[in-house]
Protein backbone atom coordinates (compact mmCIF):
# COMPACT_ATOMS: atom_id res chain seq x y z
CA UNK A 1 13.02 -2.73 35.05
CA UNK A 2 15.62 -4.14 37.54
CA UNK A 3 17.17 -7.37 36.27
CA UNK A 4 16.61 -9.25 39.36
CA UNK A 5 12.73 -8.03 38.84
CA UNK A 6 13.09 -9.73 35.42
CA UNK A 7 13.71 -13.44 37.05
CA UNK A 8 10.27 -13.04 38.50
CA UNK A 9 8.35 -15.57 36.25
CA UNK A 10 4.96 -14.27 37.06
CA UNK A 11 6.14 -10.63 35.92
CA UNK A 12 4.26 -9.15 32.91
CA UNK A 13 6.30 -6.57 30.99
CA UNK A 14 4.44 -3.52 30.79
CA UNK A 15 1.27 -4.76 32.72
CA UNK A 16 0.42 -1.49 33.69
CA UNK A 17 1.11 0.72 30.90
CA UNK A 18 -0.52 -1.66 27.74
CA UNK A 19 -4.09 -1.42 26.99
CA UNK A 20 -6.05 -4.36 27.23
CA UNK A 21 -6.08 -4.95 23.59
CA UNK A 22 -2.48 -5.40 23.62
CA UNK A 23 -2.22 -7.29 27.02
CA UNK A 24 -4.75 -9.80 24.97
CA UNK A 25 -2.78 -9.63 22.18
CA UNK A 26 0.43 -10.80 24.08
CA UNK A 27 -1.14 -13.68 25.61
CA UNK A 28 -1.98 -14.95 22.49
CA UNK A 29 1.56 -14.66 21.10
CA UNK A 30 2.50 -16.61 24.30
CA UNK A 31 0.09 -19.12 24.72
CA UNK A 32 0.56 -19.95 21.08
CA UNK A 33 1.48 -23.54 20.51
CA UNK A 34 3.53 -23.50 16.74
CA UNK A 35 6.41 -23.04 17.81
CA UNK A 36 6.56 -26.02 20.03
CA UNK A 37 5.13 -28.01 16.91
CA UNK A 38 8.62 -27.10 15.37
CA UNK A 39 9.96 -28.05 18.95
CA UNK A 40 8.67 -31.58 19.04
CA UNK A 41 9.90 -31.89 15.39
CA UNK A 42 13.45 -31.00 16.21
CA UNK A 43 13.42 -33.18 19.11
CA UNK A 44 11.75 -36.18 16.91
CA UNK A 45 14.35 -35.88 14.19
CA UNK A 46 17.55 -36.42 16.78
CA UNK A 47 15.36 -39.07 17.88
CA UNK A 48 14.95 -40.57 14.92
CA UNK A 49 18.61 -40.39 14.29
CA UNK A 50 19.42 -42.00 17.89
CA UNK A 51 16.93 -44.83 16.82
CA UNK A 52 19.28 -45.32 13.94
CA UNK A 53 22.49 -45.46 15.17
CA UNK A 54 21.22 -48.15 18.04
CA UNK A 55 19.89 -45.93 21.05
CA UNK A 56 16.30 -47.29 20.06
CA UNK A 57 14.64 -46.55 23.65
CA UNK A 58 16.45 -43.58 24.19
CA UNK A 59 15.36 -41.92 20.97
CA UNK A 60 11.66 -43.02 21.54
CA UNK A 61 11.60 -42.16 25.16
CA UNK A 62 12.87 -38.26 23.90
CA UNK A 63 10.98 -38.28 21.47
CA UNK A 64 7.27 -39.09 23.34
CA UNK A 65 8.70 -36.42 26.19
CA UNK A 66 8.64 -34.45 23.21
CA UNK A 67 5.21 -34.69 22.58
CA UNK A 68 4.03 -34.81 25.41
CA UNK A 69 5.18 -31.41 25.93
CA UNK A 70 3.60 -30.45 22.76
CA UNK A 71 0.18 -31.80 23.56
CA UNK A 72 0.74 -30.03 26.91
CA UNK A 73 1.20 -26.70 25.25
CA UNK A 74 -2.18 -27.30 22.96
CA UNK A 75 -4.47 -27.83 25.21
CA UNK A 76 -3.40 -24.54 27.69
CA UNK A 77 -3.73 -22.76 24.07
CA UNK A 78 -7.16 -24.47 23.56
CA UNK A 79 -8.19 -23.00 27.53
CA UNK A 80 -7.04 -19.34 26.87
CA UNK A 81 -8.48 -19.17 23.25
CA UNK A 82 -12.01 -20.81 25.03
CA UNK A 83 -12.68 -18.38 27.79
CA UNK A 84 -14.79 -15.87 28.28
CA UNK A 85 -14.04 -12.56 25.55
CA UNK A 86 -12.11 -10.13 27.69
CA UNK A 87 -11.26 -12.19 30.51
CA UNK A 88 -7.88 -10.99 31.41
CA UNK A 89 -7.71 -12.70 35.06
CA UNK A 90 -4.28 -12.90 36.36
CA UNK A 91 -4.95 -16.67 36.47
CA UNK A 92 -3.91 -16.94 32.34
CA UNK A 93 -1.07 -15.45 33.39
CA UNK A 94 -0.05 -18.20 36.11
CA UNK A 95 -1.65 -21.52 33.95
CA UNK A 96 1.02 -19.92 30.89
CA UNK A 97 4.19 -19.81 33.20
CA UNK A 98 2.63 -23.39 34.60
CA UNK A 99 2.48 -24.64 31.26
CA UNK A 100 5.58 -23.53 29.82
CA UNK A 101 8.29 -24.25 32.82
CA UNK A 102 6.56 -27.76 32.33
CA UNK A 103 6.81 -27.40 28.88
CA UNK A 104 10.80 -26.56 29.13
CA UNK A 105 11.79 -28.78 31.40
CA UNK A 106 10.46 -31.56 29.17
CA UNK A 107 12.38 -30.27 26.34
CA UNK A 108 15.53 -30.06 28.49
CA UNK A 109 15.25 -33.49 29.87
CA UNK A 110 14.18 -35.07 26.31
CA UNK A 111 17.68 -32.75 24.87
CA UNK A 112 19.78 -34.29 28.16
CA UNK A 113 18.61 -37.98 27.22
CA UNK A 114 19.82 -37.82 23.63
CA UNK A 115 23.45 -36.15 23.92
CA UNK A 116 23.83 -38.35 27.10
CA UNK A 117 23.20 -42.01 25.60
CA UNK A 118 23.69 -41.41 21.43
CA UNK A 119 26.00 -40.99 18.93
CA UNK A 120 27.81 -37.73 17.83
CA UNK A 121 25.78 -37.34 15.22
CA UNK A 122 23.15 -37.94 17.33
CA UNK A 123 24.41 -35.18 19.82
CA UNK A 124 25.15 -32.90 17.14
CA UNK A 125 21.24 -32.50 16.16
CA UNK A 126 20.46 -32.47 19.47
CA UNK A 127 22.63 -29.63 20.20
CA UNK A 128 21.61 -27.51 17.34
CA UNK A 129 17.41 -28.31 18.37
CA UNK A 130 18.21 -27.19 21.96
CA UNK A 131 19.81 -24.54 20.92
CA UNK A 132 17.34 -23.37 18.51
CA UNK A 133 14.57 -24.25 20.94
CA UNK A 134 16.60 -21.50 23.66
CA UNK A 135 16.65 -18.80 20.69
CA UNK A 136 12.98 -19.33 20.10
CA UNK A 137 12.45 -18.37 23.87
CA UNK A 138 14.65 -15.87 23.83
CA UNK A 139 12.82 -13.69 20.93
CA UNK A 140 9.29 -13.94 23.17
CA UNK A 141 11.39 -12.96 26.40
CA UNK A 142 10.93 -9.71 26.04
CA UNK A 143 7.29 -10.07 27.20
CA UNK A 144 7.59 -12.68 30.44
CA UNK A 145 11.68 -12.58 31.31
CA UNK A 146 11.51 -14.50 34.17
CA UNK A 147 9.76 -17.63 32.38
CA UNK A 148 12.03 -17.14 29.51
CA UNK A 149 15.33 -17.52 31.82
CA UNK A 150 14.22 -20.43 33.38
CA UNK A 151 12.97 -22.26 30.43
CA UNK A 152 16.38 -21.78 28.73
CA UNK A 153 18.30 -22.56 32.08
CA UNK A 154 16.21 -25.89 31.76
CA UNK A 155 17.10 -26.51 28.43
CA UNK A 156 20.57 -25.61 27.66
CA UNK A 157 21.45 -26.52 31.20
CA UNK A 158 20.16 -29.96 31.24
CA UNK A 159 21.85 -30.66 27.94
CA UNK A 160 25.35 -29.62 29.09
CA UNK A 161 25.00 -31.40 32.02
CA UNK A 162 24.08 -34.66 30.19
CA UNK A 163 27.22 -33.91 28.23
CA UNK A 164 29.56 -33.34 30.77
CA UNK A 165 28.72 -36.48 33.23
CA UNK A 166 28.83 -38.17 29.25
CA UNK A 167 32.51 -36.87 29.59
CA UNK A 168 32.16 -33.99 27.43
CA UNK A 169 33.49 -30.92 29.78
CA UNK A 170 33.92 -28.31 27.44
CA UNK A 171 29.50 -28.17 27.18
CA UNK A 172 29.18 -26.89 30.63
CA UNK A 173 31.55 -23.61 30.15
CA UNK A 174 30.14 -23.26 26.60
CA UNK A 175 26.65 -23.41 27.73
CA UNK A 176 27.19 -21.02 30.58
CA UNK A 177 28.27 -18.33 27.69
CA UNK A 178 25.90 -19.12 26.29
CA UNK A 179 22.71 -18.46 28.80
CA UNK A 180 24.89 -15.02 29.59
CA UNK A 181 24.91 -14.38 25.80
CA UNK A 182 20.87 -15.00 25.63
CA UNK A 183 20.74 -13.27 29.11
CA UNK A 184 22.04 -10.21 27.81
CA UNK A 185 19.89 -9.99 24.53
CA UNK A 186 16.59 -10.84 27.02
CA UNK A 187 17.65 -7.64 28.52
CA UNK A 188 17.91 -5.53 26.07
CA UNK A 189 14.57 -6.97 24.15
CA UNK A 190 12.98 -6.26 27.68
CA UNK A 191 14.17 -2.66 27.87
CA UNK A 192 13.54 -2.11 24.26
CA UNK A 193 9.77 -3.35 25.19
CA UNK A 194 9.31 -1.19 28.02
CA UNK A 195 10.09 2.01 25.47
CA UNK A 196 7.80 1.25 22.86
CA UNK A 197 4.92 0.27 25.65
CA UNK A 198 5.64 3.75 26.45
CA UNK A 199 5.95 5.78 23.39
CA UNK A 200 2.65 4.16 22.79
CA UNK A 201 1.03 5.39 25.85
CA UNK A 202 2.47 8.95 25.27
CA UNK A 203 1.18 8.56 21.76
CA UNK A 204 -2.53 7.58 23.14
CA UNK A 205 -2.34 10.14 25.73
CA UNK A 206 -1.66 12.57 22.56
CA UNK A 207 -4.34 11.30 20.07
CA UNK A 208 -7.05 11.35 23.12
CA UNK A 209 -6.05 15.00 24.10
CA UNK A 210 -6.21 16.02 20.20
CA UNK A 211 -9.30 14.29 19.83
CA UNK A 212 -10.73 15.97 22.91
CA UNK A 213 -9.37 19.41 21.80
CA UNK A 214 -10.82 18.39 18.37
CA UNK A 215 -14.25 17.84 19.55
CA UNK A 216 -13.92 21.25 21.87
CA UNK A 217 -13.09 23.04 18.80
CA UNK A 218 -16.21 21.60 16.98
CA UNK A 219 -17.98 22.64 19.56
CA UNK A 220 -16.98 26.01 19.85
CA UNK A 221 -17.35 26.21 16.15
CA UNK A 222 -20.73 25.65 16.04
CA UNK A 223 -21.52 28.11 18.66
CA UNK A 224 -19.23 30.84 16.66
CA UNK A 225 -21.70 29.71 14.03
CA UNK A 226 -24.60 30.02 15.85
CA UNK A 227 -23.51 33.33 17.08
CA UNK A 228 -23.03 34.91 13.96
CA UNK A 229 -26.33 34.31 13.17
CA UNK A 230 -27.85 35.59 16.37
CA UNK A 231 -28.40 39.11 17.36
CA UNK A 232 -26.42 39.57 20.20
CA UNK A 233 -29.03 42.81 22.00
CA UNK A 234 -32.16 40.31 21.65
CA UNK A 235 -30.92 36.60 21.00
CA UNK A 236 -33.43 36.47 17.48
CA UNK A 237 -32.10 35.22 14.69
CA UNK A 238 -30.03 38.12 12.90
CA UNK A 239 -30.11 39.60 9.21
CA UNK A 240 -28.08 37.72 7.66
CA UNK A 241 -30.16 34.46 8.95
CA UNK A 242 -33.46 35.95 7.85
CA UNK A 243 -32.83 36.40 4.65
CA UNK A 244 -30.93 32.66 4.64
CA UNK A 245 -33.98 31.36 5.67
CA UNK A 246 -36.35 33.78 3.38
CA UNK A 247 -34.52 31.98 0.71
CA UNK A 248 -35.14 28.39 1.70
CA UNK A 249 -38.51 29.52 2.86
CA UNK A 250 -39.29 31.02 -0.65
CA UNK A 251 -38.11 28.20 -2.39
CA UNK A 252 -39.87 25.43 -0.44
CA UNK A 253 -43.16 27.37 -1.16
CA UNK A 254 -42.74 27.43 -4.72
CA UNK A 255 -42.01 23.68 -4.77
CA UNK A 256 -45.11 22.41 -2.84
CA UNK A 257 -48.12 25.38 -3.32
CA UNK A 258 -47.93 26.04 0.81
CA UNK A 259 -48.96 29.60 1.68
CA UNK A 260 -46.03 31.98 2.79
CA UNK A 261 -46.17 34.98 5.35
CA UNK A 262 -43.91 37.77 6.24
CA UNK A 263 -44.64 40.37 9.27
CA UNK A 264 -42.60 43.58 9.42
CA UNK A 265 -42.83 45.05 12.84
CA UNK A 266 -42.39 48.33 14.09
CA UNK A 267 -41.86 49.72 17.86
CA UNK A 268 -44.11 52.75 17.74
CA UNK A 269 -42.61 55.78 18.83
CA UNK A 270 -38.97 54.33 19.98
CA UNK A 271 -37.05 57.53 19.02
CA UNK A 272 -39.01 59.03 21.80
CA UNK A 273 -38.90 56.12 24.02
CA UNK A 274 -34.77 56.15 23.97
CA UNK A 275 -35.05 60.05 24.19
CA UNK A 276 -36.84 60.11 27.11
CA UNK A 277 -35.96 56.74 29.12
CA UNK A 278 -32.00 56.75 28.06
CA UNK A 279 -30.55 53.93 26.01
CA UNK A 280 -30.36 51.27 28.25
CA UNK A 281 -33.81 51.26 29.03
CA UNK A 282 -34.45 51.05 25.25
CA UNK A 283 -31.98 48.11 24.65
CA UNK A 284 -34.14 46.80 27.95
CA UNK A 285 -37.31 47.22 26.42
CA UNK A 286 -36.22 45.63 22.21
CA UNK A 287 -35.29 42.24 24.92
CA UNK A 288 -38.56 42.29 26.28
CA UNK A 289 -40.89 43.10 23.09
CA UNK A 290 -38.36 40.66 21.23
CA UNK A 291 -39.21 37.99 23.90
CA UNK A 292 -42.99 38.80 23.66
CA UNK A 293 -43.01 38.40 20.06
CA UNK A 294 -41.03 35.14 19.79
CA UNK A 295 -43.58 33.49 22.59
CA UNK A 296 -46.28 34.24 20.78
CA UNK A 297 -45.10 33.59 16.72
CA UNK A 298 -42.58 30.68 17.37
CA UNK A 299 -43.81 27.78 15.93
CA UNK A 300 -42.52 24.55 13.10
CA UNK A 301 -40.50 26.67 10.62
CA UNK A 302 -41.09 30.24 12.09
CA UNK A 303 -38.33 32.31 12.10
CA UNK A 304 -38.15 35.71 14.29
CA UNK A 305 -35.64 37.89 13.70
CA UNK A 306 -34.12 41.78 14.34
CA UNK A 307 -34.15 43.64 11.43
CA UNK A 308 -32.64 46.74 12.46
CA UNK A 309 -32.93 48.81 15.12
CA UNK A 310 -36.53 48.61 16.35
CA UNK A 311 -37.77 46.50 13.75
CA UNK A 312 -38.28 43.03 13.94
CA UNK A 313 -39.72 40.49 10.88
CA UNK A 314 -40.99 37.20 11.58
CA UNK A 315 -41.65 34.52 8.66
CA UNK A 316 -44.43 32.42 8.97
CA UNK A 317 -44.35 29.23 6.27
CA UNK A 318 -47.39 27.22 5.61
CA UNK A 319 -50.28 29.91 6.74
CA UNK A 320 -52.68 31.44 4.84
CA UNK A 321 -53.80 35.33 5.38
CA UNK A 322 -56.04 34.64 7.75
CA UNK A 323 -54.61 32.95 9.97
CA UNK A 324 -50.93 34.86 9.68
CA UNK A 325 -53.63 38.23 10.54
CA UNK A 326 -54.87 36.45 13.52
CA UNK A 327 -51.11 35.34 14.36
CA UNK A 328 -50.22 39.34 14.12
CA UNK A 329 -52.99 40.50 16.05
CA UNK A 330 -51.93 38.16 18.95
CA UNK A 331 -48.30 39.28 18.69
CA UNK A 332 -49.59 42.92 18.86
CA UNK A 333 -51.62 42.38 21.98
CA UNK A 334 -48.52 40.62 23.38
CA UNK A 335 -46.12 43.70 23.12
CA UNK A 336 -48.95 45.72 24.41
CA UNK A 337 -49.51 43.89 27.36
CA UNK A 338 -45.81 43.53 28.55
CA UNK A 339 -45.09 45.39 31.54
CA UNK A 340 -41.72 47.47 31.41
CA UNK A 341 -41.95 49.07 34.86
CA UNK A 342 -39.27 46.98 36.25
CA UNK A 343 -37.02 48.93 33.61
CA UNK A 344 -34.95 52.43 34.27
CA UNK A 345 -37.37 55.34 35.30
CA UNK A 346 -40.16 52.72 34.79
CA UNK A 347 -41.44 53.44 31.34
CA UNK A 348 -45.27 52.73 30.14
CA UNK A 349 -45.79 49.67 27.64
CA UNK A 350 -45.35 50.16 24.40
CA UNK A 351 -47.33 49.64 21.04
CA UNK A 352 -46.19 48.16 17.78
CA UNK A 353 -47.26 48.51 14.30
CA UNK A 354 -47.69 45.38 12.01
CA UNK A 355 -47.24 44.67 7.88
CA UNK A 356 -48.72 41.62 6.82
CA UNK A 357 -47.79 39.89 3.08
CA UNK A 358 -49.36 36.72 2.70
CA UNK A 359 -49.34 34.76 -0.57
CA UNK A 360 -49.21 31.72 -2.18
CA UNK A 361 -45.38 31.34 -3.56
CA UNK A 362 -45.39 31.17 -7.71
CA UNK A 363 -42.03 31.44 -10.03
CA UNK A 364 -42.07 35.47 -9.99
CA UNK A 365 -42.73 35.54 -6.63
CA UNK A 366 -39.34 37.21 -5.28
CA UNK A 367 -38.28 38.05 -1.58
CA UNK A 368 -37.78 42.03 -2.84
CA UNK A 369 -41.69 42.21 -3.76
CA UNK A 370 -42.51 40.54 -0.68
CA UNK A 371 -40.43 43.04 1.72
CA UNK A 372 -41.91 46.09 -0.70
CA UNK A 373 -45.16 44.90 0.18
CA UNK A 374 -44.74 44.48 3.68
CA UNK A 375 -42.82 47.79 4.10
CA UNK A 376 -45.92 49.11 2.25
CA UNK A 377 -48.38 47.88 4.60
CA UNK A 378 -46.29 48.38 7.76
CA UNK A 379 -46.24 52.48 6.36
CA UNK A 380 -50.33 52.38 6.13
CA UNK A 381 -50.42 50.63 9.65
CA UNK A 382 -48.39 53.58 10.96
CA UNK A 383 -50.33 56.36 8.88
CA UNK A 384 -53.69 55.02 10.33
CA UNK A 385 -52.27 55.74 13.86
CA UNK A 386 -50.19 53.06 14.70
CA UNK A 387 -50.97 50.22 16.81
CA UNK A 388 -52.47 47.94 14.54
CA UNK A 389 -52.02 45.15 11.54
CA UNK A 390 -52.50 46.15 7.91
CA UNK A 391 -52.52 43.43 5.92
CA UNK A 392 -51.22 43.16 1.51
CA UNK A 393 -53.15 40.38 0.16
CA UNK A 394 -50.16 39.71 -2.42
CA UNK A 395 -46.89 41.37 -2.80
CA UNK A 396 -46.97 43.78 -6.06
CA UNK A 397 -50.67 44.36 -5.81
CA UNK A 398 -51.83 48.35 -5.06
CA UNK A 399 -51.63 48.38 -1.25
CA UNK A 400 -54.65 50.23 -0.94
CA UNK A 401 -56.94 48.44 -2.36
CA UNK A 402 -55.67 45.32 -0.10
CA UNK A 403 -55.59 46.81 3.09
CA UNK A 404 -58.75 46.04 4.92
CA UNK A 405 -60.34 47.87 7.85
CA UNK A 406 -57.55 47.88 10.61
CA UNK A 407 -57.28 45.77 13.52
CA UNK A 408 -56.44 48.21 16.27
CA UNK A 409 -56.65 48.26 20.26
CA UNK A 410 -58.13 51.84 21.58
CA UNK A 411 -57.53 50.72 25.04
């Protein structure tokens, strides 16, 4: 910032760089009236001491200048700290420099009265309170310069001039070194201001970006996540999330009684289909069966998934035989009904066999005896002529004597 900038007393270091917390929180500082309660106090104790060496009227005059100014300063403070949370109007800004100019200028002329019309000892007090009243302005300058220069110009140069028409010369060059002195160190303070306002911006700038990056990174976390549990030919849930979920599934049953079912499913003949049709239209036609078979077996806790190759598993919590047979059947009709001509060389639809375990979860229940008995019906489904649903009343059991009369379409 340009020192001539600085004697601008409406200027707000760092205005546009500092968040509004800290624009807030500067205000405060400045509009904060303790520091002209030690002011007044200075001001009332050279009083008091002109009072007793004779200057009665001078020392009470200074002294109610004095407070005045300090009553001045408390009810601006009383205004900012009232107003409306967040209000940040450029009009604090002008009632502060208002406020305090008066505010100085009272201070000055109570300082000029006292070394112009008292004692030395008088002068001596009133010296050292004017001077500590400019060093008090100078260590807030670094946040309104241009108030701070003229406050201190009222203050110290008020008092020297008192002095000197008193007779006293040598307060007018002193005082002038002086200002320069606290002129100098406003500047710096101001400088020193702008480089932490900032480092602190550079520093938000930094913790927003990581944060952002952070949240990015989350995010493409969970879809690496996601992805590892997806299988990437027909977007169902993989292997390794099947038997994740078998697991929970398993263990849930056990807990509350609730039926649990497991489908194995088979594309009938697919060897042939990829022999004849070419890969791609068999990675074509697992998206579309796939697709058929999620529509139709998705549901609250159902889990469809690619178990290899052609075969596909579904878990079905909560259902008893019955109604996990009916839920095969419909997924069976719903491969058999999808139309692949749109596909390379326009292959016919396809047919898939079905292996139904259904059973109410106990302790030796186990996820092994429940894929056996799947598998197991899933082999009879096929050896009857594929097509259909057999169905394994409970895993373990003899597999013939659970399979009943096959639900097949001869269409």
């Amino acid at each position: 910032m340009r020192f001539v900038q600085m004697w601008n007393p409406f200027v707000f270091v760092g205005r546009e760089i500092a968040s509004e917390r800290r624009i807030e929180e500067t205000l405060r500082e400045l509009y904060s009236s303790w520091p002209h309660v030690t002011a007044t106090l200075g001001i009332a104790l050279a009083g008091l001491s002109a009072v007793m060496s004779g200057a009665v009227w001078t020392g009470v005059l200074a002294t109610l200048v004095a407070l005045a100014c300090l009553i001045l300063r408390i009810v601006i403070e009383r205004l900012f700290v009232l107003r409306r949370p967040g209000d940040l109007d450029p009009k604090w800004i002008r009632l502060f420099v208002i406020g305090s100019l008066l505010s100085g200028f009272g201070y000055g002329l109570a300082g000029a009265m006292l070394v112009f019309s008292a004692s030395p000892a008088t002068q001596t007090i009133t010296v050292a309170v004017t001077c500590a009243i400019a060093q008090g302005v100078a260590g807030r300058a670094y946040m309104m310069p241009g108030t701070a220069f003229i406050n201190i110009a009222f203050v110290i140069g008020q008092t020297c001039l008192a002095a000197t028409v008193a007779g006293n010369v040598v307060f007018l060059p002193a005082g002038l070194l002086y200002f320069a002195f606290l002129t100098s160190f406003i500047v710096k303070m101001v400088n020193n201001r702008l480089r932490q306002l900032h480092a602190e911006q550079t520093a938000d700038r930094l913790l927003f970006e990581i944060t952002e990056k952070n949240e990015l990174l989350r995010i493409a976390n969970e879809a690496l996540a996601t992805k590892a549990y997806e299988d990437p030919l027909t977007g169902l849930a993989n292997r390794r999330r099947f038997d994740l979920v078998f697991d929970e599934s398993l263990l849930a049953a056990r807990k509350t009684g609730a039926a649990l079912s497991l489908l194995m499913i088979d594309v009938d003949h697919f060897k042939s289909f990829n022999d004849t049709y070419g890969h791609q239209a068999g990675d074509e036609c697992l998206q579309a069966l796939a697709a058929a078979i999620q529509a139709t077996i998705a549901g609250d806790g159902s889990l469809v998934a690619r178990y290899g190759g052609e075969e596909f598993v579904a878990l079905v919590p909560g259902m008893d035989e019955a109604g996990a047979a009916a839920l095969a059947e419909r997924a069976r009709i719903a491969v058999r009904l999808t139309p692949l001509d749109a596909l390379p060389n326009a292959p016919p639809r396809q047919t898939v066999s079905i292996g139904l375990v259904s059973c109410l979860a106990g302790a030796d229940t186990t996820r092994e005896a429940m894929l056996a008995a799947a598998d197991e019906a899933l082999y009879e489904a096929k050896k009857q002529g594929r097509n259909r649903v057999c169905v394994a009343t409970a895993p373990g059991e003899t597999l013939l004597g659970a399979v009943p009369a096959p639900i097949a379409d001869h269409g």
